[in-house]
Protein backbone atom coordinates (compact mmCIF):
# COMPACT_ATOMS: atom_id res chain seq x y z
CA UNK A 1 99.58 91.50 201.58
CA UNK A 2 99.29 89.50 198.23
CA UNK A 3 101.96 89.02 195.80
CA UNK A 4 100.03 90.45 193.08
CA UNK A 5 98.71 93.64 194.86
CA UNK A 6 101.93 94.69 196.08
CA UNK A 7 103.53 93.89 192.39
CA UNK A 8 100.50 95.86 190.98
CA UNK A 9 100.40 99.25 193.05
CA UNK A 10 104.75 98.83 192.51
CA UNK A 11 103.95 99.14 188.34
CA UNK A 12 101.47 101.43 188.79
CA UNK A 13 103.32 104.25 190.72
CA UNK A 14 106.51 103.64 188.54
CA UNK A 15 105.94 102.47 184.99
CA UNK A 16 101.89 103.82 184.50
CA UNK A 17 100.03 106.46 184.13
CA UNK A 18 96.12 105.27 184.90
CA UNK A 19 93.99 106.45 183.01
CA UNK A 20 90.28 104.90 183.75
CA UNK A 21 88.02 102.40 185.08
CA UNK A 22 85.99 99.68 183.42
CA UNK A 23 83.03 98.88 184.98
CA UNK A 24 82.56 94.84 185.23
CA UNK A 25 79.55 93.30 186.76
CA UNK A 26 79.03 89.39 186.65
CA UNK A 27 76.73 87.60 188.96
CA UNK A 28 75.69 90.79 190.86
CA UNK A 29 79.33 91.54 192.08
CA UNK A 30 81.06 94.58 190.92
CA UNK A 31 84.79 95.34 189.92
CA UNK A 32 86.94 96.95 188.01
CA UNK A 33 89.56 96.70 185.37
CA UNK A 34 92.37 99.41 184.89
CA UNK A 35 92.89 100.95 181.74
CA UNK A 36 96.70 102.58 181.82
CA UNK A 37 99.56 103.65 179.65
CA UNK A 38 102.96 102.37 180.47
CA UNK A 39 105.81 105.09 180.56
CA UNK A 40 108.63 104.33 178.42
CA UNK A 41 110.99 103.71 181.78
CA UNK A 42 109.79 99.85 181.84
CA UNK A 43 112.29 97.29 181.17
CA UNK A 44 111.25 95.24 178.47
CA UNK A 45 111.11 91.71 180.91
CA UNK A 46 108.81 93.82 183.22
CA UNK A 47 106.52 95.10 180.24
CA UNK A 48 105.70 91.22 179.13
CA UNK A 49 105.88 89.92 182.82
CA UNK A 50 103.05 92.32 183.03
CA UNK A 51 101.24 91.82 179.68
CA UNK A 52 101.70 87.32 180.18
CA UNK A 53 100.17 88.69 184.04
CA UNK A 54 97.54 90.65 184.18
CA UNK A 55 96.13 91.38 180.51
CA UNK A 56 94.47 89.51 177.71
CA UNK A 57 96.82 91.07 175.17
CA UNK A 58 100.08 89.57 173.53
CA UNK A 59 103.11 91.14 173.43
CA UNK A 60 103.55 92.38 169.54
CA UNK A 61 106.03 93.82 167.56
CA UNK A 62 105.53 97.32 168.02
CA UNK A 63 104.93 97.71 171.84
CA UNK A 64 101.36 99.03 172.58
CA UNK A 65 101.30 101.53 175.48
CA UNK A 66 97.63 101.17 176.14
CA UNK A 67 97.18 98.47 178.14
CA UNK A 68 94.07 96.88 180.02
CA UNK A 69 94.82 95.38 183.29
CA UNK A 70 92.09 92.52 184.12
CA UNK A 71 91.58 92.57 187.44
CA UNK A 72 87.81 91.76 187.72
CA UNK A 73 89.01 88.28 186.29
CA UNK A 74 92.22 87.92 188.40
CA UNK A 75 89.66 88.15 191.27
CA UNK A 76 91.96 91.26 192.18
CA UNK A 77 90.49 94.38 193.78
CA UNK A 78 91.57 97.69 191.96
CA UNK A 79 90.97 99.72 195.57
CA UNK A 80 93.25 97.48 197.26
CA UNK A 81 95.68 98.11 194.70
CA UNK A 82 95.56 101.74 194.94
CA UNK A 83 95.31 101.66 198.85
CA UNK A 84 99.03 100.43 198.30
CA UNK A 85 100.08 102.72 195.63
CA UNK A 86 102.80 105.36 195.98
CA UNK A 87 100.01 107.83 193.82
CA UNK A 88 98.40 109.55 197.27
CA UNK A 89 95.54 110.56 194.60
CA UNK A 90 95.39 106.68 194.41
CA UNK A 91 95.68 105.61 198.03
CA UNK A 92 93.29 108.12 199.13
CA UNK A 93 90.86 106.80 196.32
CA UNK A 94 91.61 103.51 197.38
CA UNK A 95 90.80 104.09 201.40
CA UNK A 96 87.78 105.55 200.44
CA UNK A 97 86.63 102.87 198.45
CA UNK A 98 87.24 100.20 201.17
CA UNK A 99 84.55 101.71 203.48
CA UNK A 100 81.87 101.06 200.23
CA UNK A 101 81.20 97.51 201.17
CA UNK A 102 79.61 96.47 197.95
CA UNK A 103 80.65 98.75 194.91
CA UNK A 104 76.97 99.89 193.66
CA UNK A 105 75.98 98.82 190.47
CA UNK A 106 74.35 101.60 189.22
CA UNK A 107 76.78 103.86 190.91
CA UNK A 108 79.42 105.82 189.58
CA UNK A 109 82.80 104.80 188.46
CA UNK A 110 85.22 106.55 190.57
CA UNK A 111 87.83 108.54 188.25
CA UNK A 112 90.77 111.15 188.97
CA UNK A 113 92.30 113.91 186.76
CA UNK A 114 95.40 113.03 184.78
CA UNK A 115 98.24 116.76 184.13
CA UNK A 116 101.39 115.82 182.71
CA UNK A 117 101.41 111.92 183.07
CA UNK A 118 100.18 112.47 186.51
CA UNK A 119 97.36 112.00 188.86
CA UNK A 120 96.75 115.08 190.64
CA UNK A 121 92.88 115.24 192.00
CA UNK A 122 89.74 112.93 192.28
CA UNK A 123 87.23 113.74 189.75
């Protein structure tokens, strides 16, 4: 499994709450960037490890909680991600999305419901 996948679904079932899908399509391919907020339990090394990482935002004075993780240009798949994520909301998201061979681009953007900082069904 890659480095960054397995680093990825780690952050996301321990220091994020996800909270939507962007929608990216460039030269007919689909994919997705994560929008997420990041719980206060991150250290502050692994907040900018994951800011310098996987976003286009700097780390600033006051820490933003909102972040934007830019997969679609990290060439990373979001599904994968989740398919390795300790969220079973996620995972199960995430096997169902591997047997969509090319992510529609008119389709729908997958999404799940968010209670209490967690993900608890599929929308």
């Amino acid at each position: 499994m890659n480095h960054n996948i397995q680093e990825l679904a780690q952050f996301i079932s321990t220091y994020a709450i996800p909270d939507g899908l962007i929608r990216t399509v460039s030269n007919g391919k689909v994919s997705h960037d994560l929008r997420c907020v990041v719980k206060s339990n991150i250290t502050l090394k692994d907040y900018e490890h994951i800011l310098n990482t996987y976003t286009n935002q700097s780390n600033q004075s006051a820490t933003p909680r909102n972040i934007t993780l830019n997969l679609s240009t990290l060439g990373i798949d979001v599904f994968e991600v989740f398919r390795h994520c300790d969220i079973e909301v996620l995972r199960t998201l995430g096997e169902s999305m591997l047997h969509v061979k090319e992510h529609s681009i008119n389709g729908r953007v997958p999404g799940w419901i968010v209670n209490a900082g967690k993900v608890v069904s599929i929308r």
